[in-house]
N, C-alpha and C. Protein backbone atom coordinates (compact mmCIF):
# COMPACT_ATOMS: atom_id res chain seq x y z
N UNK A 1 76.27 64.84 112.18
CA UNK A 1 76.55 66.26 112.22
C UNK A 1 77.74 66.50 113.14
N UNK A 2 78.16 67.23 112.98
CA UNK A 2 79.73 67.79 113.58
C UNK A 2 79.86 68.57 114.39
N UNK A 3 80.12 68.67 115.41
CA UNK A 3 80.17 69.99 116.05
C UNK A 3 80.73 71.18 115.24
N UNK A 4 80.31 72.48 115.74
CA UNK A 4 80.72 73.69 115.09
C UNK A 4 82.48 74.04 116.09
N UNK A 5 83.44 74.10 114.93
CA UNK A 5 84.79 74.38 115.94
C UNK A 5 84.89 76.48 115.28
N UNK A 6 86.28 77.19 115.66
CA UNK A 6 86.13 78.15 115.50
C UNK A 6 86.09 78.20 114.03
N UNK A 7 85.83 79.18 113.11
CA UNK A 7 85.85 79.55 111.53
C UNK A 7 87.60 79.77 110.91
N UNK A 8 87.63 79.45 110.13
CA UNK A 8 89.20 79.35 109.40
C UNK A 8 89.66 81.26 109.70
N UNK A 9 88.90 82.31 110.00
CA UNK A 9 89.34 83.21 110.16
C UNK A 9 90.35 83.14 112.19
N UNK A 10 89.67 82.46 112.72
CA UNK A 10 89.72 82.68 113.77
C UNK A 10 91.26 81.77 113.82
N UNK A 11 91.50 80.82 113.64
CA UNK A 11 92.65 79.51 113.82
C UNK A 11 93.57 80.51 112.70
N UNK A 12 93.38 81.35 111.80
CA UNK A 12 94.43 81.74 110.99
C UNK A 12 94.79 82.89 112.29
N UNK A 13 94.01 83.46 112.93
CA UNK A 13 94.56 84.32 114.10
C UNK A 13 95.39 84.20 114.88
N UNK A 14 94.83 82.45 115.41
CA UNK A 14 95.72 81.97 116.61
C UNK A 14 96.63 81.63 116.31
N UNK A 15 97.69 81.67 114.43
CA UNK A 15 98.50 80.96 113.89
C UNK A 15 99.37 82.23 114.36
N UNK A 16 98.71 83.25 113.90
CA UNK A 16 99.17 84.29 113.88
C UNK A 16 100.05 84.97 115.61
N UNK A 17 99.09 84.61 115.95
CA UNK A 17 99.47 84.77 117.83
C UNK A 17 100.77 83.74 118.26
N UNK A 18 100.32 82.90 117.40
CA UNK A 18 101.59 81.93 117.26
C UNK A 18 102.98 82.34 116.86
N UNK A 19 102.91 83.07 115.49
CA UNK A 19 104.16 84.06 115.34
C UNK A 19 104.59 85.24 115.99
N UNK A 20 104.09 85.84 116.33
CA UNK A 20 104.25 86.67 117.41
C UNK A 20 104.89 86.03 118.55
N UNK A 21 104.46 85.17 119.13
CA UNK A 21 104.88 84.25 120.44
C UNK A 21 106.48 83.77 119.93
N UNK A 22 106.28 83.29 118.71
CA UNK A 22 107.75 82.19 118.30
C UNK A 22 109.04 83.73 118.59
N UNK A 23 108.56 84.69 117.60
CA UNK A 23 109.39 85.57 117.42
C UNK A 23 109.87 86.26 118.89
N UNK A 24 108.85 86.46 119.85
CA UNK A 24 109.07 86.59 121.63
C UNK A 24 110.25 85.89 121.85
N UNK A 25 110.15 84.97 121.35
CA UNK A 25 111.30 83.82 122.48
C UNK A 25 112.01 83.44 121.75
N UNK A 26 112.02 84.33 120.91
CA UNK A 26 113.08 83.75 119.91
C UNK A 26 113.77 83.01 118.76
N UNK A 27 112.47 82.31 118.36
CA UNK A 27 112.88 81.30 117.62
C UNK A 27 111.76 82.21 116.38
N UNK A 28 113.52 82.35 115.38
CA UNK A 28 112.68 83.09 114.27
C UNK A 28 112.62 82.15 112.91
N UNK A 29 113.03 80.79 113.27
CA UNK A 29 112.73 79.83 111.93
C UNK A 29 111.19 79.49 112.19
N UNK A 30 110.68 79.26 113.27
CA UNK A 30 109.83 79.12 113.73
C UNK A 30 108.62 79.93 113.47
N UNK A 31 109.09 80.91 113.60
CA UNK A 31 107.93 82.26 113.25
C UNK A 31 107.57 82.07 112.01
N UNK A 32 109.15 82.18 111.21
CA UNK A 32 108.88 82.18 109.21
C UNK A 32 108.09 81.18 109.00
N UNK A 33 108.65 79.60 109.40
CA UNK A 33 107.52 79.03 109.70
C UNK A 33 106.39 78.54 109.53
N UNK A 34 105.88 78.82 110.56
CA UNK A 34 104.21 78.84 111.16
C UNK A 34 103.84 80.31 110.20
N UNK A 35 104.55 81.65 110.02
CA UNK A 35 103.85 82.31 108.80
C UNK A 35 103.28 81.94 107.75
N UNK A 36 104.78 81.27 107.29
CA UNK A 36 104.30 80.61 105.79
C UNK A 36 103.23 79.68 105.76
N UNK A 37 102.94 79.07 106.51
CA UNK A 37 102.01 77.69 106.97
C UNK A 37 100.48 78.62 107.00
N UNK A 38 99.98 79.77 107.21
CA UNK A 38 98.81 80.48 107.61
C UNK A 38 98.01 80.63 105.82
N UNK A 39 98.81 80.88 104.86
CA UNK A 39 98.01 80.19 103.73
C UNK A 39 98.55 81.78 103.19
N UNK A 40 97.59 82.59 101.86
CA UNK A 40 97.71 83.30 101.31
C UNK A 40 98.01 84.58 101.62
N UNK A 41 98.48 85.65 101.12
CA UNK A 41 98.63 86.58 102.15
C UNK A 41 97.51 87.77 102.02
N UNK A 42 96.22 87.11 101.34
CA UNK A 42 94.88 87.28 101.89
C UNK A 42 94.59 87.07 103.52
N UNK A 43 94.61 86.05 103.25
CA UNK A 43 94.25 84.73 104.98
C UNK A 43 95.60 85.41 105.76
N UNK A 44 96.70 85.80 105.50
CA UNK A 44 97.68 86.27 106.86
C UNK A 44 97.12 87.84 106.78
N UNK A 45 96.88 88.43 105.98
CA UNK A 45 96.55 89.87 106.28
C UNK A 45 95.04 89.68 106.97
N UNK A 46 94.15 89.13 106.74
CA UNK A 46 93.25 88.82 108.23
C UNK A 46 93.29 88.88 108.94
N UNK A 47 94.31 87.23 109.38
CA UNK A 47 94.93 86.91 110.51
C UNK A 47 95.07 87.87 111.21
N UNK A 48 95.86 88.74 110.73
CA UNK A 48 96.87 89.55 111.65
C UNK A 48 95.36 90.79 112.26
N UNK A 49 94.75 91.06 110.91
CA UNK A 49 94.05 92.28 111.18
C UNK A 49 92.82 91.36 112.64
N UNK A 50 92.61 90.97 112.30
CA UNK A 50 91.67 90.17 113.46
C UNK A 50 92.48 89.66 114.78
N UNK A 51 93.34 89.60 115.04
CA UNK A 51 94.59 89.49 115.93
C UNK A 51 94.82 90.82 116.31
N UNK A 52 95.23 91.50 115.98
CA UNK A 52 95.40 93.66 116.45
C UNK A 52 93.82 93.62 116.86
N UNK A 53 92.85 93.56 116.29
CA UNK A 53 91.66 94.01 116.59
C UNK A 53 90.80 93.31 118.14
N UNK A 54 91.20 92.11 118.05
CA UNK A 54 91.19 91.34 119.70
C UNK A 54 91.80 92.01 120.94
N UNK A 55 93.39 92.44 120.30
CA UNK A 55 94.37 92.53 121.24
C UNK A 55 93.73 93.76 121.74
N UNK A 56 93.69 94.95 120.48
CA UNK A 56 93.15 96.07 120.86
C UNK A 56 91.53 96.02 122.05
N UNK A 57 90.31 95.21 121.26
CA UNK A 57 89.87 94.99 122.35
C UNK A 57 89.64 94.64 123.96
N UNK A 58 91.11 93.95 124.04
CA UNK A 58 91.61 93.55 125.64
C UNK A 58 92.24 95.00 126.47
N UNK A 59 92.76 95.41 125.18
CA UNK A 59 93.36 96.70 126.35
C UNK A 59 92.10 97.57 126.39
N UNK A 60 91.74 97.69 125.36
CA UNK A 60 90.18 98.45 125.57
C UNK A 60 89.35 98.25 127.08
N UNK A 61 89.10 97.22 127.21
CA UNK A 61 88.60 96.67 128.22
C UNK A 61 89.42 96.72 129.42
N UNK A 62 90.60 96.40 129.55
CA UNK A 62 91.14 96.88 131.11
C UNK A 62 92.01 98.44 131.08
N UNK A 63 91.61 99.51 130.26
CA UNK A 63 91.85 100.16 130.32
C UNK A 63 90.55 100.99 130.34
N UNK A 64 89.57 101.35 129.81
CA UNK A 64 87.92 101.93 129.73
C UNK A 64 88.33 103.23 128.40
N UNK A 65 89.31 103.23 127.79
CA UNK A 65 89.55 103.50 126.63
C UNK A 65 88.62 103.18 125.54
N UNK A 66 88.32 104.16 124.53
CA UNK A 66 87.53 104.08 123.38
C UNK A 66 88.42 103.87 122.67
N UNK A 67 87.97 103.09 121.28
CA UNK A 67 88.62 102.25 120.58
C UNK A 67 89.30 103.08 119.44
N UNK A 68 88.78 104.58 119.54
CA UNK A 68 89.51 105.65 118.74
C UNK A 68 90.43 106.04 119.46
N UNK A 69 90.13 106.32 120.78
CA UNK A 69 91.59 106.94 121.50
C UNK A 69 92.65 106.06 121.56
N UNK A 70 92.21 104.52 121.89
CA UNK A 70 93.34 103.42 121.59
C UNK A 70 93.95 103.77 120.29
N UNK A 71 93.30 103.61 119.44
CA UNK A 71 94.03 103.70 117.86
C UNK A 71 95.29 104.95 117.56
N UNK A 72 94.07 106.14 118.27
CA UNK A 72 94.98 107.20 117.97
C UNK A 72 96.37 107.34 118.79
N UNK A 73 96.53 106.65 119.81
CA UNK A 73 97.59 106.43 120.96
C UNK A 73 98.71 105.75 120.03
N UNK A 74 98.03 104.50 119.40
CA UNK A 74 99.01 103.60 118.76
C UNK A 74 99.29 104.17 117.26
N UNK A 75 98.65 105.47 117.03
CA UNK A 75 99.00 105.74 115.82
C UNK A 75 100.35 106.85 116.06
N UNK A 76 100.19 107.30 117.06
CA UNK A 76 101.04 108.35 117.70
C UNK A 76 102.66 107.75 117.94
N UNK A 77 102.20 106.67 118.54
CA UNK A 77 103.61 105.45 119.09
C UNK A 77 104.05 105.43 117.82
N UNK A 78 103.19 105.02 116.68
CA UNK A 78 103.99 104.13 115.67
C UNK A 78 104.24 105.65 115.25
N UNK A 79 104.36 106.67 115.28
CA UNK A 79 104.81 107.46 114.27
C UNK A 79 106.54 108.18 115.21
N UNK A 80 105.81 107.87 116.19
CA UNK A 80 107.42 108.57 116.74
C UNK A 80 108.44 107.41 116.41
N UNK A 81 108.02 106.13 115.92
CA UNK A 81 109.10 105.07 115.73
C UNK A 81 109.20 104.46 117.42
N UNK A 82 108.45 104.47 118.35
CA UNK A 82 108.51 103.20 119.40
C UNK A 82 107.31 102.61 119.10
């Protein structure tokens, strides 16, 4: 028997955290990449959505923000275009 490692949702996340990171510092062959490498764009639209939904949980947590007022904050940002 095998040990249990994380579920293919979770490693398509960290691929994902991965592009994000490449694209940080710059290296955008890198990003395209490790994108293309995350599989269907079923499995990257996951990724990503389970990746926002973590991140969101961290600020949640060192902020004492509800997870609607977070949303609605970032819905506000994204609409003024920052």
């Amino acid at each position: 028997m095998t040990a249990a490692g994380p579920g293919p949702a979770f490693l398509a996340a960290q691929q994902a955290a991965g592009v994000i990171a490449a694209k940080n510092r710059g290296d955008f062959a890198g990003a395209e990449e490790l994108l293309a490498s995350i599989g269907d764009d079923n499995t990257r639209t996951r990724a990503f959505m389970l990746l926002a939904e973590l991140a969101l949980t961290l600020v949640r947590t060192q902020t004492g923000q509800s997870m609607e007022e977070l949303v609605q904050e970032l819905t506000l940002l994204m609409a003024e275009g920052g």
